[in-house]
Protein backbone atom coordinates (compact mmCIF):
# COMPACT_ATOMS: atom_id res chain seq x y z
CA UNK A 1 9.29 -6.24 -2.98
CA UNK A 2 6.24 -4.19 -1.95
CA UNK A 3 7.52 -1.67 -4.65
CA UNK A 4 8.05 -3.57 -7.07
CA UNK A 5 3.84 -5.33 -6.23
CA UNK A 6 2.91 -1.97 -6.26
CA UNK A 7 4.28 -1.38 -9.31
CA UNK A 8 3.09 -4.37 -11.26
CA UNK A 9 -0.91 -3.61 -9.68
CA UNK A 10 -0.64 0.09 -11.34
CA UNK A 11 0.21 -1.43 -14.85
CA UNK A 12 -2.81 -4.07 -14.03
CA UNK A 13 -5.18 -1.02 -13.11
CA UNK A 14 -3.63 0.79 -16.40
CA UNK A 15 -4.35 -1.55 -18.82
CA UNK A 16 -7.70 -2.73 -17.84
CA UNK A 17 -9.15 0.95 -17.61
CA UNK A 18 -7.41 1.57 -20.86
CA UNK A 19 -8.97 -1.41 -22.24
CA UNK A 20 -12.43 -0.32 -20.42
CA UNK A 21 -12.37 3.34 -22.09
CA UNK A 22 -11.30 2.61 -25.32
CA UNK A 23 -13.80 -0.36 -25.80
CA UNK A 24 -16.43 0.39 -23.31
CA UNK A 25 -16.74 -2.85 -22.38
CA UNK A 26 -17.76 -2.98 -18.97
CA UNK A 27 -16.89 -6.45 -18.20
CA UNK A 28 -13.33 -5.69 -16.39
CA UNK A 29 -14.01 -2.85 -14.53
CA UNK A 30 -14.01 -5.04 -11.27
CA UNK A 31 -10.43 -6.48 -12.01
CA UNK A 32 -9.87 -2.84 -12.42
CA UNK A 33 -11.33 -1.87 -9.03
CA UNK A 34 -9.45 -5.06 -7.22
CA UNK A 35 -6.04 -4.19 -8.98
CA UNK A 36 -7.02 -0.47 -7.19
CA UNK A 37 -7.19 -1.58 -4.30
CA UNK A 38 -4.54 -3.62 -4.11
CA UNK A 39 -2.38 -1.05 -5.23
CA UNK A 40 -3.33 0.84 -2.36
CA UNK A 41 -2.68 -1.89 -0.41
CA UNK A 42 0.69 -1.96 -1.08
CA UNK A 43 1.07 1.66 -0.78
CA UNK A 44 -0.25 1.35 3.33
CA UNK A 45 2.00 -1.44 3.80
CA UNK A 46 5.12 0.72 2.69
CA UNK A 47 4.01 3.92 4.25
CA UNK A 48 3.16 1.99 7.43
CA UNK A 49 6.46 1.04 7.27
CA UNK A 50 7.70 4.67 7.07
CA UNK A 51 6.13 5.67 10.28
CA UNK A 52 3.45 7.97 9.18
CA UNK A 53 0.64 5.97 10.83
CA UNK A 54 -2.22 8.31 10.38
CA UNK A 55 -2.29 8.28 6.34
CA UNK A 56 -1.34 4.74 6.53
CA UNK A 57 -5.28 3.75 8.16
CA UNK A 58 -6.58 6.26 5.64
CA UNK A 59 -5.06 4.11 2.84
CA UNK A 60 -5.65 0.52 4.15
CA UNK A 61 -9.25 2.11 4.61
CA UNK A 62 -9.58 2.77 1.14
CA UNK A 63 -8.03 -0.31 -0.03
CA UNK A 64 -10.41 -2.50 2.23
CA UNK A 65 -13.36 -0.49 0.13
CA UNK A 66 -11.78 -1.17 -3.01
CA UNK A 67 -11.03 -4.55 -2.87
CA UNK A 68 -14.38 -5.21 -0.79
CA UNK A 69 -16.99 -3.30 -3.36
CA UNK A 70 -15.10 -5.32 -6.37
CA UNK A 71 -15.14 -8.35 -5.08
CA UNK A 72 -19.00 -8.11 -4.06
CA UNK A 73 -20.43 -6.65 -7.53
CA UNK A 74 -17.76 -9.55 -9.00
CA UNK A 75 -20.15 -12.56 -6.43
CA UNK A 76 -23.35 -10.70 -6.55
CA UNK A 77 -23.83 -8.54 -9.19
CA UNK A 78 -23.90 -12.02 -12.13
């Protein structure tokens, strides 16, 4: 399950930073950011589960600033 998330939130990311570079239209680039994160999300959640702890709270760290930073310029930033 968590692969297959992680999966479909690294097509997300793709395709909006494809669509973001080849029309540089800067209007996505939060969903972009929040797809990120997520992403990374998923990628603590399986490591965690893996038992390497240490570069687990490294990547729920990043995903926290990810999904934080889009979802502020996406409230604030309008």
């Amino acid at each position: 399950m968590l692969k297959t998330l992680r999966i479909v939130f690294g097509i997300m990311t793709a395709l909006f930073a494809l669509y973001t570079m080849l029309t540089d239209n800067h209007t996505f680039l939060t969903l972009t950011y929040f797809f990120l994160g997520m992403m990374f999300l998923m990628m603590a959640l399986t490591v965690q589960r893996e038992k390497e702890k240490s570069f687990s709270y490294i990547l729920f760290s990043v995903a926290g600033f990810n999904i934080f930073g889009s979802l502020y310029v996406f409230i604030f930033d309008r």
